[in-house]
PDB file of N, CA and C in Angstrom:
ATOM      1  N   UNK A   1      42.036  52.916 -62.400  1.00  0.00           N
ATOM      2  CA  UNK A   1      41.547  53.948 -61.503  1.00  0.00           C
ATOM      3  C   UNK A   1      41.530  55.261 -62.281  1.00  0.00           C
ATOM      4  N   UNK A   2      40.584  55.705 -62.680  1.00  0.00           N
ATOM      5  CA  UNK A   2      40.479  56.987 -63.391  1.00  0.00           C
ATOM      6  C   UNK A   2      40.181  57.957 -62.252  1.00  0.00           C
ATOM      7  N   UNK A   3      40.638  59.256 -62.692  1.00  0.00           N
ATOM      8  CA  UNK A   3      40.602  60.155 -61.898  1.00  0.00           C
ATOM      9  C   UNK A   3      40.166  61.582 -62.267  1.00  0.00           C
ATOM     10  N   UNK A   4      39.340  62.125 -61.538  1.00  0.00           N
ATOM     11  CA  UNK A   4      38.444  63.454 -62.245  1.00  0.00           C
ATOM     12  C   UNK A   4      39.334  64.537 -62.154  1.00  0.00           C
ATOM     13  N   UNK A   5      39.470  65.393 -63.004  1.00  0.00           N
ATOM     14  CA  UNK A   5      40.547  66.665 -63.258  1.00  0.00           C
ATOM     15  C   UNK A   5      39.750  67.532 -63.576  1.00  0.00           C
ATOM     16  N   UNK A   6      38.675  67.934 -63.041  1.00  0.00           N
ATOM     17  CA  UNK A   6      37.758  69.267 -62.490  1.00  0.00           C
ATOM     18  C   UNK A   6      38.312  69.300 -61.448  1.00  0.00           C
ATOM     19  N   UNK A   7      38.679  71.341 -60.983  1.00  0.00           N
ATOM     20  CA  UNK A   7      38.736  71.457 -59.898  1.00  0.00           C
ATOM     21  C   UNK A   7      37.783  71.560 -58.852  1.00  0.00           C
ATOM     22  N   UNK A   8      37.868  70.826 -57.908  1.00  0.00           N
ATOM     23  CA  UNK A   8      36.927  70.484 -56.522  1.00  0.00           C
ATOM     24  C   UNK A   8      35.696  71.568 -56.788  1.00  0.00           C
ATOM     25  N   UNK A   9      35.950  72.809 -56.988  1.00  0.00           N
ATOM     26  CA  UNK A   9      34.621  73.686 -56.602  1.00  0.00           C
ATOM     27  C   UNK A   9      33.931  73.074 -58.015  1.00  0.00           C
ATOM     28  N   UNK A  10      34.162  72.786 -58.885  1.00  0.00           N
ATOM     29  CA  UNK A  10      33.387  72.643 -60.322  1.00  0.00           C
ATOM     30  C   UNK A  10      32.506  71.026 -59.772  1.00  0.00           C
ATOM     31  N   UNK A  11      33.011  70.162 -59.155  1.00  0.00           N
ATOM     32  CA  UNK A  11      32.791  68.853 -58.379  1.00  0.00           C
ATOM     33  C   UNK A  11      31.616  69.113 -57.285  1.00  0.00           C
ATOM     34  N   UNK A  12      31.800  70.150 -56.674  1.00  0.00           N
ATOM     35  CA  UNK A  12      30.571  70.548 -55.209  1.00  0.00           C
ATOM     36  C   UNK A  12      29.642  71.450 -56.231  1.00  0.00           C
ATOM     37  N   UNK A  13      29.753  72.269 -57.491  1.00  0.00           N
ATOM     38  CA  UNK A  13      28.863  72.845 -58.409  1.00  0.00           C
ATOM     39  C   UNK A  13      27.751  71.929 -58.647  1.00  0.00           C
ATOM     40  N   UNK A  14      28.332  70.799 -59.037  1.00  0.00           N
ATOM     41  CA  UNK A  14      27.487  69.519 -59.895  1.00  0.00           C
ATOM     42  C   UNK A  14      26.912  68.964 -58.678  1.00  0.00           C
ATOM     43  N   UNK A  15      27.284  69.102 -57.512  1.00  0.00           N
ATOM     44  CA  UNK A  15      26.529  67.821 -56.781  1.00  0.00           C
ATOM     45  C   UNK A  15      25.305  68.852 -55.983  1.00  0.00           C
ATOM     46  N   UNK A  16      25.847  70.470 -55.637  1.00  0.00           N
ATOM     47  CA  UNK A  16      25.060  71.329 -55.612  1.00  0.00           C
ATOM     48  C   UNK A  16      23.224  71.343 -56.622  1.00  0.00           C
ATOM     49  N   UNK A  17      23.838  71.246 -57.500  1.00  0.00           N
ATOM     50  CA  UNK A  17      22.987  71.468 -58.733  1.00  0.00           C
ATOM     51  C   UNK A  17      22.223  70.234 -58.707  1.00  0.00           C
ATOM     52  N   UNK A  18      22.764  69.109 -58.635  1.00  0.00           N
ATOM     53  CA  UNK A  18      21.768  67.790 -58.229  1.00  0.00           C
ATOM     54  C   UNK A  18      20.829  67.909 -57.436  1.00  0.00           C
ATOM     55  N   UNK A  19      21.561  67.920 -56.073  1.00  0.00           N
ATOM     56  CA  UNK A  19      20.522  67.908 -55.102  1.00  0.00           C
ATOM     57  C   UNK A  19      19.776  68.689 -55.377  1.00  0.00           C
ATOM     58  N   UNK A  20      20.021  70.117 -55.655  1.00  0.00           N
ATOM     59  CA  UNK A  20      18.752  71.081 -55.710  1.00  0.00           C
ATOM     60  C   UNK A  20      17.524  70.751 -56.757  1.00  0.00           C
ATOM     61  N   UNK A  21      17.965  70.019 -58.329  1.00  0.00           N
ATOM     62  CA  UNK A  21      17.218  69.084 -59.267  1.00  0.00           C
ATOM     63  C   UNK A  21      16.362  68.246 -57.909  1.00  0.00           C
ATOM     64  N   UNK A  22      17.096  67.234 -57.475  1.00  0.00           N
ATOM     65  CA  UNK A  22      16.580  66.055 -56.794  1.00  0.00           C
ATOM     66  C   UNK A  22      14.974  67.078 -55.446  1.00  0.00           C
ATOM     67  N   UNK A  23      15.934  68.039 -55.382  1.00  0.00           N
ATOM     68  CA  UNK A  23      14.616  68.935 -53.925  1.00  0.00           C
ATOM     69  C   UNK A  23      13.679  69.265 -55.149  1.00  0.00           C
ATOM     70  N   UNK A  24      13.591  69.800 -55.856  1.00  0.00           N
ATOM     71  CA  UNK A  24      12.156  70.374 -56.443  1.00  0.00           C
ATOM     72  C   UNK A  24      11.614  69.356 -56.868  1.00  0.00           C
ATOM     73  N   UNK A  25      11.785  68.156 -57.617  1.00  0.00           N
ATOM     74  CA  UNK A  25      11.224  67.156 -57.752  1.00  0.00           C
ATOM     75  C   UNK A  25      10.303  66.489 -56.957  1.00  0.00           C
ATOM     76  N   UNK A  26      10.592  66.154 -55.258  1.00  0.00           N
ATOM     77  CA  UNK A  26      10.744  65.789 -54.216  1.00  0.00           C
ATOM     78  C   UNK A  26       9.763  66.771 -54.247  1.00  0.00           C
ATOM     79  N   UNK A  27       9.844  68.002 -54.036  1.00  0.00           N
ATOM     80  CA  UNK A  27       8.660  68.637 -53.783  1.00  0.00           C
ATOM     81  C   UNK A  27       7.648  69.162 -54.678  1.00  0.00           C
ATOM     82  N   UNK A  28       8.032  69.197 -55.283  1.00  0.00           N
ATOM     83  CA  UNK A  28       6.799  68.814 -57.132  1.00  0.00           C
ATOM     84  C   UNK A  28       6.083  68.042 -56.755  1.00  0.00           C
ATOM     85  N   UNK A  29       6.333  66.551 -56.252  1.00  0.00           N
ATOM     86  CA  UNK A  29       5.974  65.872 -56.145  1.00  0.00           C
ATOM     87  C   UNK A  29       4.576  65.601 -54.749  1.00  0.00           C
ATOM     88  N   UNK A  30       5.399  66.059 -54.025  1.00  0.00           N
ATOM     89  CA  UNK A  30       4.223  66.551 -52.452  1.00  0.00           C
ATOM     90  C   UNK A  30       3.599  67.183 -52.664  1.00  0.00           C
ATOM     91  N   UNK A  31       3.597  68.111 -53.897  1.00  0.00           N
ATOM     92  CA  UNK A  31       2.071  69.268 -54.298  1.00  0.00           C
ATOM     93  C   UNK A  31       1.239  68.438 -54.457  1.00  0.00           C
ATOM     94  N   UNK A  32       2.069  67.877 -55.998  1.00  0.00           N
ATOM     95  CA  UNK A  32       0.587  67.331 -56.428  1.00  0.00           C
ATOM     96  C   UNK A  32      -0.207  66.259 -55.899  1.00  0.00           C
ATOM     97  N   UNK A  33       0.641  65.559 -55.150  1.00  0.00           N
ATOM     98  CA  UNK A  33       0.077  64.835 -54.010  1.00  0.00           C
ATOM     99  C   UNK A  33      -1.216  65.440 -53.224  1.00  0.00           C
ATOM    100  N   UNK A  34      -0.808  66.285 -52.789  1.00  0.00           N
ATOM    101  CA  UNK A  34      -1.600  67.290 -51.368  1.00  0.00           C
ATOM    102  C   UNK A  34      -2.676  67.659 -52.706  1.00  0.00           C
ATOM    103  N   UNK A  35      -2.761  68.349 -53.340  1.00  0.00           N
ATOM    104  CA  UNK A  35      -4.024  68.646 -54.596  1.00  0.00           C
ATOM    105  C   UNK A  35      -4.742  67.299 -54.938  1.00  0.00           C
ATOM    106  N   UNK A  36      -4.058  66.206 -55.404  1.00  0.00           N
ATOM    107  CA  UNK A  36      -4.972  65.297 -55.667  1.00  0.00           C
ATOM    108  C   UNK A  36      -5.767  64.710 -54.238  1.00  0.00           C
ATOM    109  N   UNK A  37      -5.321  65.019 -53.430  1.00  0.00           N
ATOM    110  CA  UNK A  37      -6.123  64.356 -52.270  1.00  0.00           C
ATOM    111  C   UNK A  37      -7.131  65.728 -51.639  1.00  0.00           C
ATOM    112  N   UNK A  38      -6.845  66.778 -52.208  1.00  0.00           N
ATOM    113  CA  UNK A  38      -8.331  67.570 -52.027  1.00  0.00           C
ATOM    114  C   UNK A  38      -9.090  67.584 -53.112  1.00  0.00           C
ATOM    115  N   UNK A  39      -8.549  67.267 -54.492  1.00  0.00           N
ATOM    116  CA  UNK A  39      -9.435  66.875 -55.442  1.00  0.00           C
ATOM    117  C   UNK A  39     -10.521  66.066 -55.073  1.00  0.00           C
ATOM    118  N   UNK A  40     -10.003  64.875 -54.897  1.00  0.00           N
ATOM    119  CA  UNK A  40     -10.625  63.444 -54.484  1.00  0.00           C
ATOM    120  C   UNK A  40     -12.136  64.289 -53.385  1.00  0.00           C
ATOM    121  N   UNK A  41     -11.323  64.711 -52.567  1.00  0.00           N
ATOM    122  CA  UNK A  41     -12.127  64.710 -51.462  1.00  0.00           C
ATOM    123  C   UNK A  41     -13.106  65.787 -51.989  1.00  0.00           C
ATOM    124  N   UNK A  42     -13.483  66.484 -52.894  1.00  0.00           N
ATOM    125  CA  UNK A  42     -14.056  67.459 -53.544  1.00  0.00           C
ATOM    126  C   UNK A  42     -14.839  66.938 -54.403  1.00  0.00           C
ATOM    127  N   UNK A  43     -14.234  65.617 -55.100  1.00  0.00           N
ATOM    128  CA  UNK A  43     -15.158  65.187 -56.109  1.00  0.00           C
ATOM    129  C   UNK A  43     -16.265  63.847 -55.419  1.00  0.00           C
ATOM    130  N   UNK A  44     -15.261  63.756 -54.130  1.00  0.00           N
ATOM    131  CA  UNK A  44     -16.259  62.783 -53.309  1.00  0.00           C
ATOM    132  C   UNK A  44     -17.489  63.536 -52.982  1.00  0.00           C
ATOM    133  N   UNK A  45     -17.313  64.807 -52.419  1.00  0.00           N
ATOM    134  CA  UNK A  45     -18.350  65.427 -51.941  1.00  0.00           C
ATOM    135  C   UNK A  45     -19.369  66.485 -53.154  1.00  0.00           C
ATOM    136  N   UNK A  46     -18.802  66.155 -54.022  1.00  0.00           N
ATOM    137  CA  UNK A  46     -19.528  67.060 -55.209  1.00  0.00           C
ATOM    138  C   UNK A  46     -21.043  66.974 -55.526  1.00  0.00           C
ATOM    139  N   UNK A  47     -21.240  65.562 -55.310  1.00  0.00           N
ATOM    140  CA  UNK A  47     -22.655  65.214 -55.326  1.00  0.00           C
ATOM    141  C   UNK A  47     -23.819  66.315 -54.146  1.00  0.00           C
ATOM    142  N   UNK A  48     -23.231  66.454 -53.392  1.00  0.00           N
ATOM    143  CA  UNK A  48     -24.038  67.097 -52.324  1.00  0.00           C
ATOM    144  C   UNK A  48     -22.903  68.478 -51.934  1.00  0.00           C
ATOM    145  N   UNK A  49     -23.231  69.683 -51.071  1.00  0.00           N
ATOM    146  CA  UNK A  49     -22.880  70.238 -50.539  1.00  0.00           C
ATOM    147  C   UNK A  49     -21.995  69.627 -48.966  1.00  0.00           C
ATOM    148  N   UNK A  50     -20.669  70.314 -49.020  1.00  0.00           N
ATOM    149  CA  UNK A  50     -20.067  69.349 -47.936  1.00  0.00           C
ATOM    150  C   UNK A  50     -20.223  69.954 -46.689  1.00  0.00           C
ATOM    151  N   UNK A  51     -20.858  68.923 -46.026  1.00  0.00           N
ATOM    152  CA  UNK A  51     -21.407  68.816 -44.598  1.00  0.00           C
ATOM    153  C   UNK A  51     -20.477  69.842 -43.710  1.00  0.00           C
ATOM    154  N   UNK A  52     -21.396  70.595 -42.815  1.00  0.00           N
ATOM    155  CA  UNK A  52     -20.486  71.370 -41.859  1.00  0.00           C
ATOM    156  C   UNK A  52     -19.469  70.560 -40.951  1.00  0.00           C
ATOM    157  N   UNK A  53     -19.866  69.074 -41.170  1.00  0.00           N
ATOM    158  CA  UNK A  53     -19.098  67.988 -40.140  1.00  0.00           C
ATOM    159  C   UNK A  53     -17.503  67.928 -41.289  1.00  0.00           C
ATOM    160  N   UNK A  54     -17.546  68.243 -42.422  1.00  0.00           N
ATOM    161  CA  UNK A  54     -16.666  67.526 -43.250  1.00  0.00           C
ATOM    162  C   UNK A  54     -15.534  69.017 -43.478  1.00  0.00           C
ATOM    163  N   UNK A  55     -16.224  70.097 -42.951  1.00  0.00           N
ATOM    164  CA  UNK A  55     -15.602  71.205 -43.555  1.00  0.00           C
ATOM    165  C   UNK A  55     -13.936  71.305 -42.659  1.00  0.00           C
ATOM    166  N   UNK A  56     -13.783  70.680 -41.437  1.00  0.00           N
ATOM    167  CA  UNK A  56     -12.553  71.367 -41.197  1.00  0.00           C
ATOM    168  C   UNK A  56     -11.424  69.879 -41.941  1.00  0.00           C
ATOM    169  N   UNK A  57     -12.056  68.704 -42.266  1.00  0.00           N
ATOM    170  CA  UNK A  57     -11.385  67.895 -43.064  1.00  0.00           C
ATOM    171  C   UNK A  57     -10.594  68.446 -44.161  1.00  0.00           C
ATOM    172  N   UNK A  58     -11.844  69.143 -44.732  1.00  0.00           N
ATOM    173  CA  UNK A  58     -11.293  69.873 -46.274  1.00  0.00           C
ATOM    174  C   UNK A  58     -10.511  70.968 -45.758  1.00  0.00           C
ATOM    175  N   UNK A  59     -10.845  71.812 -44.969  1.00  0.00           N
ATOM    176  CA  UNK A  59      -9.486  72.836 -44.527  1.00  0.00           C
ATOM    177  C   UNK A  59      -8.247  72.138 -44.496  1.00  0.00           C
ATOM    178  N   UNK A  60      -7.973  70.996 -43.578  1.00  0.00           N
ATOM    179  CA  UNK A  60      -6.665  70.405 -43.350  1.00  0.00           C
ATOM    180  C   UNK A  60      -6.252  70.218 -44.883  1.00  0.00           C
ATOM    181  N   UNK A  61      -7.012  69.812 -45.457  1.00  0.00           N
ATOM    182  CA  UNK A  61      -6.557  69.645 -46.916  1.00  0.00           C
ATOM    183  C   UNK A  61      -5.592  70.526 -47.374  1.00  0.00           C
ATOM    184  N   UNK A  62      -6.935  71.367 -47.441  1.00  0.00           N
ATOM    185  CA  UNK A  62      -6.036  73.230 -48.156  1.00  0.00           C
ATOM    186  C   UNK A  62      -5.224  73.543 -47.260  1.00  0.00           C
ATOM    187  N   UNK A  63      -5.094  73.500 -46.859  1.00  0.00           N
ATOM    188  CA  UNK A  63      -4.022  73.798 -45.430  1.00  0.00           C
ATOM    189  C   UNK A  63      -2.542  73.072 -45.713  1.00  0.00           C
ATOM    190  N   UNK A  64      -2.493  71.562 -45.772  1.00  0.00           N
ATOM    191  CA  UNK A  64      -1.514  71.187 -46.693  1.00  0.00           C
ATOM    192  C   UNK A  64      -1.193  70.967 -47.749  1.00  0.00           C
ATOM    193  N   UNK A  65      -2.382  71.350 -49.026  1.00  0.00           N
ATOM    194  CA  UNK A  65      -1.800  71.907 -49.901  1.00  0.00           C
ATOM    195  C   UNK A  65      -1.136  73.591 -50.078  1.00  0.00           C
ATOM    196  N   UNK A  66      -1.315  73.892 -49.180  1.00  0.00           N
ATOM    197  CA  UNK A  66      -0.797  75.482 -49.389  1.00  0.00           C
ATOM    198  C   UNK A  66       0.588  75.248 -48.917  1.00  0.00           C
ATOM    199  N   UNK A  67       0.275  74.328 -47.699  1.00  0.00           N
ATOM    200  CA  UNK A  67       2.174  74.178 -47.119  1.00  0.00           C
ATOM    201  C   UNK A  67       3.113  73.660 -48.461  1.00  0.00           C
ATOM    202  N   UNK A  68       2.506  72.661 -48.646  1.00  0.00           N
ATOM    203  CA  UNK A  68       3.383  72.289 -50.128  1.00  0.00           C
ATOM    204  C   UNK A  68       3.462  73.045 -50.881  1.00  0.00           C
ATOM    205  N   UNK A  69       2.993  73.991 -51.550  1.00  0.00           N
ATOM    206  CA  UNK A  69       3.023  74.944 -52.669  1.00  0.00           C
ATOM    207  C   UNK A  69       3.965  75.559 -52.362  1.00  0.00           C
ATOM    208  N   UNK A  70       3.895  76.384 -51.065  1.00  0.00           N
ATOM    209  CA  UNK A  70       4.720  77.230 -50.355  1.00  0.00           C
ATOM    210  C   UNK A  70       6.082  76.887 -50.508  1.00  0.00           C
ATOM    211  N   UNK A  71       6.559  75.279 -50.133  1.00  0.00           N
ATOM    212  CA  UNK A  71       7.304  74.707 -50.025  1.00  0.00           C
ATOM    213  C   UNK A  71       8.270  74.530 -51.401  1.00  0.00           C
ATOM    214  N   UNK A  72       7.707  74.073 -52.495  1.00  0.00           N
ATOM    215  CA  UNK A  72       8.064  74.130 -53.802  1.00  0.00           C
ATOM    216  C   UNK A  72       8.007  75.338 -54.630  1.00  0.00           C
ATOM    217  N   UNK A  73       7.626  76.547 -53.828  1.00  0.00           N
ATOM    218  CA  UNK A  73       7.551  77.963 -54.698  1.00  0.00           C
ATOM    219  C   UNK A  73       9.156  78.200 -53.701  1.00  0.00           C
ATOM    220  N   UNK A  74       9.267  78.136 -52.212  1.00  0.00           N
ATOM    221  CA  UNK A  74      10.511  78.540 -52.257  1.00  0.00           C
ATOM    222  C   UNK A  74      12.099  77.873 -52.147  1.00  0.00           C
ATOM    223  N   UNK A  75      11.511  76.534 -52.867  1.00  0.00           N
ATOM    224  CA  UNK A  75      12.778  75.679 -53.508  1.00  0.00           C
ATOM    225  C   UNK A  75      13.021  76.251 -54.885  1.00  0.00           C
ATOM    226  N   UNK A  76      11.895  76.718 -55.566  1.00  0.00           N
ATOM    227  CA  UNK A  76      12.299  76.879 -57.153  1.00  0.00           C
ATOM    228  C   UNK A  76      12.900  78.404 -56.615  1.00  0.00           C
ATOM    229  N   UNK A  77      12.365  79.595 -55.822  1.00  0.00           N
ATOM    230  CA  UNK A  77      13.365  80.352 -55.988  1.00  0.00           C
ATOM    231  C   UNK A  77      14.756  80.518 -55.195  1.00  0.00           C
ATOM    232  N   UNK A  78      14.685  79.784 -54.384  1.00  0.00           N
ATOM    233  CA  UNK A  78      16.457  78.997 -54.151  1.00  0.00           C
ATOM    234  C   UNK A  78      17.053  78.657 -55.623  1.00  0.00           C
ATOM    235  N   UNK A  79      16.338  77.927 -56.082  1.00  0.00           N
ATOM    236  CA  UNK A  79      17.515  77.292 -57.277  1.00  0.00           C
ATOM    237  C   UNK A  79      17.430  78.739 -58.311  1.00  0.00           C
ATOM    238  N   UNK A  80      16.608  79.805 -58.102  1.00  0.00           N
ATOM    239  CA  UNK A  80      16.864  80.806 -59.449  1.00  0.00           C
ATOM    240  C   UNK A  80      15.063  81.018 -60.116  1.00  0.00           C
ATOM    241  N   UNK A  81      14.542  80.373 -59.557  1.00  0.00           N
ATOM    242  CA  UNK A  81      13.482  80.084 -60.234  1.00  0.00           C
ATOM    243  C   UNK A  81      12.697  81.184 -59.550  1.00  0.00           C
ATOM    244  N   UNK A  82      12.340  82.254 -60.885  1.00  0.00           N
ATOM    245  CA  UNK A  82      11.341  83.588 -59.060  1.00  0.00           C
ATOM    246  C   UNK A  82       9.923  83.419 -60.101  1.00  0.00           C
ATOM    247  N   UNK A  83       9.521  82.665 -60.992  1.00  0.00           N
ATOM    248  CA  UNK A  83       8.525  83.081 -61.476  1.00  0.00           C
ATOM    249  C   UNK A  83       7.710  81.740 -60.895  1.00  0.00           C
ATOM    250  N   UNK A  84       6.463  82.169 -59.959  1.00  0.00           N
ATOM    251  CA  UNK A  84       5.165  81.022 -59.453  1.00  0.00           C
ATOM    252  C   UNK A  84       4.240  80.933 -60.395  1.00  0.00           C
ATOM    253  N   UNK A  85       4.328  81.790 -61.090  1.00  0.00           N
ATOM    254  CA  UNK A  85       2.925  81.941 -61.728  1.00  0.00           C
ATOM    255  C   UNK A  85       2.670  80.945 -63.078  1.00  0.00           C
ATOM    256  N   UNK A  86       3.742  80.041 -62.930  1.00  0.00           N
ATOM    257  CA  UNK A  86       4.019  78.931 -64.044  1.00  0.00           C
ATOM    258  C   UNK A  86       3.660  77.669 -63.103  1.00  0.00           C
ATOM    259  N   UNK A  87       3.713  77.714 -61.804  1.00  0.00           N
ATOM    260  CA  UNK A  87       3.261  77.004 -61.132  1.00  0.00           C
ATOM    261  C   UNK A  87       1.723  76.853 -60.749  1.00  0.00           C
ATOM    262  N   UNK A  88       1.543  77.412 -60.805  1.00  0.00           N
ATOM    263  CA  UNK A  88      -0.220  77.963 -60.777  1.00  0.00           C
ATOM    264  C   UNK A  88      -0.671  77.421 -61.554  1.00  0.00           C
ATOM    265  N   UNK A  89      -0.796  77.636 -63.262  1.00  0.00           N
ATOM    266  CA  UNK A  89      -1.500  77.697 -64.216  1.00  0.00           C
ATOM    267  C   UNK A  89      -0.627  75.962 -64.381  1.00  0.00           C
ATOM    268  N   UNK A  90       0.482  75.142 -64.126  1.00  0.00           N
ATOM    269  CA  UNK A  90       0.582  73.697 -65.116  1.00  0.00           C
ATOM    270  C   UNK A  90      -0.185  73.207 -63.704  1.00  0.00           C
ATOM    271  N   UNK A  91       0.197  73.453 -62.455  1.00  0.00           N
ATOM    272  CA  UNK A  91      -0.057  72.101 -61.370  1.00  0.00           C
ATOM    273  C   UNK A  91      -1.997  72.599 -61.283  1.00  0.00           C
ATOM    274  N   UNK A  92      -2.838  73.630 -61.810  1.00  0.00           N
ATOM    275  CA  UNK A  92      -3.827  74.226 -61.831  1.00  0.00           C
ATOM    276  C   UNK A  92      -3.998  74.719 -60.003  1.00  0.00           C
ATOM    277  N   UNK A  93      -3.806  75.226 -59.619  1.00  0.00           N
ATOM    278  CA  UNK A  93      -3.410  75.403 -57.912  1.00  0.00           C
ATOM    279  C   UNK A  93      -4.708  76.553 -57.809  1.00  0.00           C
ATOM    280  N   UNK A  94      -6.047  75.626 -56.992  1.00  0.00           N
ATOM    281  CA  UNK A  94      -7.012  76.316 -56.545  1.00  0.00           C
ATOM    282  C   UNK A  94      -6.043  77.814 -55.848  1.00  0.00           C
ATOM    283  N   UNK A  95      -7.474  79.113 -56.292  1.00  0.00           N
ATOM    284  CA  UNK A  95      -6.809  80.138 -55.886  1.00  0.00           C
ATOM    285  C   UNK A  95      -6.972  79.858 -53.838  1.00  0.00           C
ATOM    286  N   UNK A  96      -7.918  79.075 -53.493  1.00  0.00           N
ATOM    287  CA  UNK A  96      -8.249  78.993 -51.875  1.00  0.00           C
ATOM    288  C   UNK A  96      -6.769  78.584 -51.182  1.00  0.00           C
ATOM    289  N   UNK A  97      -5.843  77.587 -52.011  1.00  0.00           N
ATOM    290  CA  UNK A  97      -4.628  76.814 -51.840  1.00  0.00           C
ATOM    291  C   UNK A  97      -3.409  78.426 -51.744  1.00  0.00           C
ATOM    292  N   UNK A  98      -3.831  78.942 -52.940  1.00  0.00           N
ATOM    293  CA  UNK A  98      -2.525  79.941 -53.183  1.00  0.00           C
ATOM    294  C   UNK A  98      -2.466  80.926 -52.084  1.00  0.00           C
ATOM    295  N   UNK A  99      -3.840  81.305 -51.347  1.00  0.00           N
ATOM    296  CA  UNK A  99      -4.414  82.205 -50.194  1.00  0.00           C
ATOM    297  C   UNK A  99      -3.656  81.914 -48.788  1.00  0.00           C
ATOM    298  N   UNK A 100      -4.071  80.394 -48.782  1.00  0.00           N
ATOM    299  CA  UNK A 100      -2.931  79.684 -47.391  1.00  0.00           C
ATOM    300  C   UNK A 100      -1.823  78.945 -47.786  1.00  0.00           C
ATOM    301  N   UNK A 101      -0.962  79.945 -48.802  1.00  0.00           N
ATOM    302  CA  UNK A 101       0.480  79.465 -48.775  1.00  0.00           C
ATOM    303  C   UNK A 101       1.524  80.031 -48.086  1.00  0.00           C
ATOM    304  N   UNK A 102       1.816  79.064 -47.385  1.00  0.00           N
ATOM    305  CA  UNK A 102       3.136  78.892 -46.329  1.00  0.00           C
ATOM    306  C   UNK A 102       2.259  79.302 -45.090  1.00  0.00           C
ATOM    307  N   UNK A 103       1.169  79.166 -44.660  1.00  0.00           N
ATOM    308  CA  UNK A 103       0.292  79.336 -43.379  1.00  0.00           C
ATOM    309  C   UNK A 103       0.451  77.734 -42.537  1.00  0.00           C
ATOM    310  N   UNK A 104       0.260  77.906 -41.533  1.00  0.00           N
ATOM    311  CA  UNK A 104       0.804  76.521 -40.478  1.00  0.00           C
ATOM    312  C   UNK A 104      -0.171  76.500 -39.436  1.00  0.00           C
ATOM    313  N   UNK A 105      -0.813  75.491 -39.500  1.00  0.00           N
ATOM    314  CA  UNK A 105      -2.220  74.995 -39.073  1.00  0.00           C
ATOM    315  C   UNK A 105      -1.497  75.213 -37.704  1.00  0.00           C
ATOM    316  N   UNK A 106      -2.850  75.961 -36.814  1.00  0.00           N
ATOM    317  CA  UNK A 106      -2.438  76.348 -35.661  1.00  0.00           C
ATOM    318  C   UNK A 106      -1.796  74.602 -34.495  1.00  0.00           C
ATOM    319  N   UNK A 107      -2.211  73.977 -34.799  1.00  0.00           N
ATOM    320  CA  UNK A 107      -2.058  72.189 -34.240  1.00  0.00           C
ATOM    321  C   UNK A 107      -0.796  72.253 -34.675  1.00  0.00           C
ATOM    322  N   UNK A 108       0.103  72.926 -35.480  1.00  0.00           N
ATOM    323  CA  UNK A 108       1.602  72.268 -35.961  1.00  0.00           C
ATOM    324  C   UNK A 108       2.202  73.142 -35.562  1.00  0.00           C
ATOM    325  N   UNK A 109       1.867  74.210 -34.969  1.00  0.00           N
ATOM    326  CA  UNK A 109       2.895  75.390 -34.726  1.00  0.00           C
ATOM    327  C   UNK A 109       3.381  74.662 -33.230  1.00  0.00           C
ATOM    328  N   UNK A 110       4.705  75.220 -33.179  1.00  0.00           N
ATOM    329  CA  UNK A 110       5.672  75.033 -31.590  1.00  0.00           C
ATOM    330  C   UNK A 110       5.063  75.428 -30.483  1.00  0.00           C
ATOM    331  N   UNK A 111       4.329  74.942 -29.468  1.00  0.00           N
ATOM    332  CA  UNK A 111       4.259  75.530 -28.123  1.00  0.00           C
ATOM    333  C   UNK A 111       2.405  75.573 -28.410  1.00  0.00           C
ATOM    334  N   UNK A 112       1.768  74.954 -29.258  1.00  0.00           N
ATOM    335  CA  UNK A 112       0.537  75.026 -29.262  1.00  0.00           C
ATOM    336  C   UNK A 112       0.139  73.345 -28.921  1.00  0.00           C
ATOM    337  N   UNK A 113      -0.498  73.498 -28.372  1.00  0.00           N
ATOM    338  CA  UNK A 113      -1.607  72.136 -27.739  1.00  0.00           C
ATOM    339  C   UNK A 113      -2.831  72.594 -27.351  1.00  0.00           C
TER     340      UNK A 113
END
């Protein structure tokens, strides 16, 4: 039975510091998610101009890609992280995405139907 001889706060430091590793990942991950699926849907429609029928599709898009951005710009500055603009230029984050970040599609807000 081995036994750890860090004191406790140095023990909740490390598991602190994990999880917060494990959240930006986690949400790294839901960006680029939410971007590749307005990609897609951008390069589907590239051939032609997208239909006034298709346009509030592609909003929902940008709409949750901005929530995600939002989301992973203010996990990185929880963990210390205040610079976005490194986020921008590697994940390439349309400027339309950076415009509706952290905006909440009127359908998701509390007390709307």
């Amino acid at each position: 039975m081995s036994r750890d001889l860090r004191p406790p706060v140095d023990i909740l430091h490390y598991e602190i510091v994990q999880e917060q590793a494990s959240a930006l990942g986690r949400m790294g991950r839901t960006l680029e998610q939410a971007l590749a699926r307005l990609r897609e849907f951008d390069t589907a429609h590239a051939a032609t101009e997208t239909p006034a029928s298709m346009q509030p599709a592609r909003r929902k898009l940008v709409l949750e890609a901005g929530q995600a951005l939002w989301m992973f710009v203010v996990q990185r500055e929880a963990s210390g992280l205040r610079d976005s603009r490194h986020i921008m230029r590697t994940y390439n984050v349309p400027g339309e995405v950076q415009l509706c970040m952290g905006l909440i599609p009127a359908s998701a807000k509390p007390g709307s139907r």
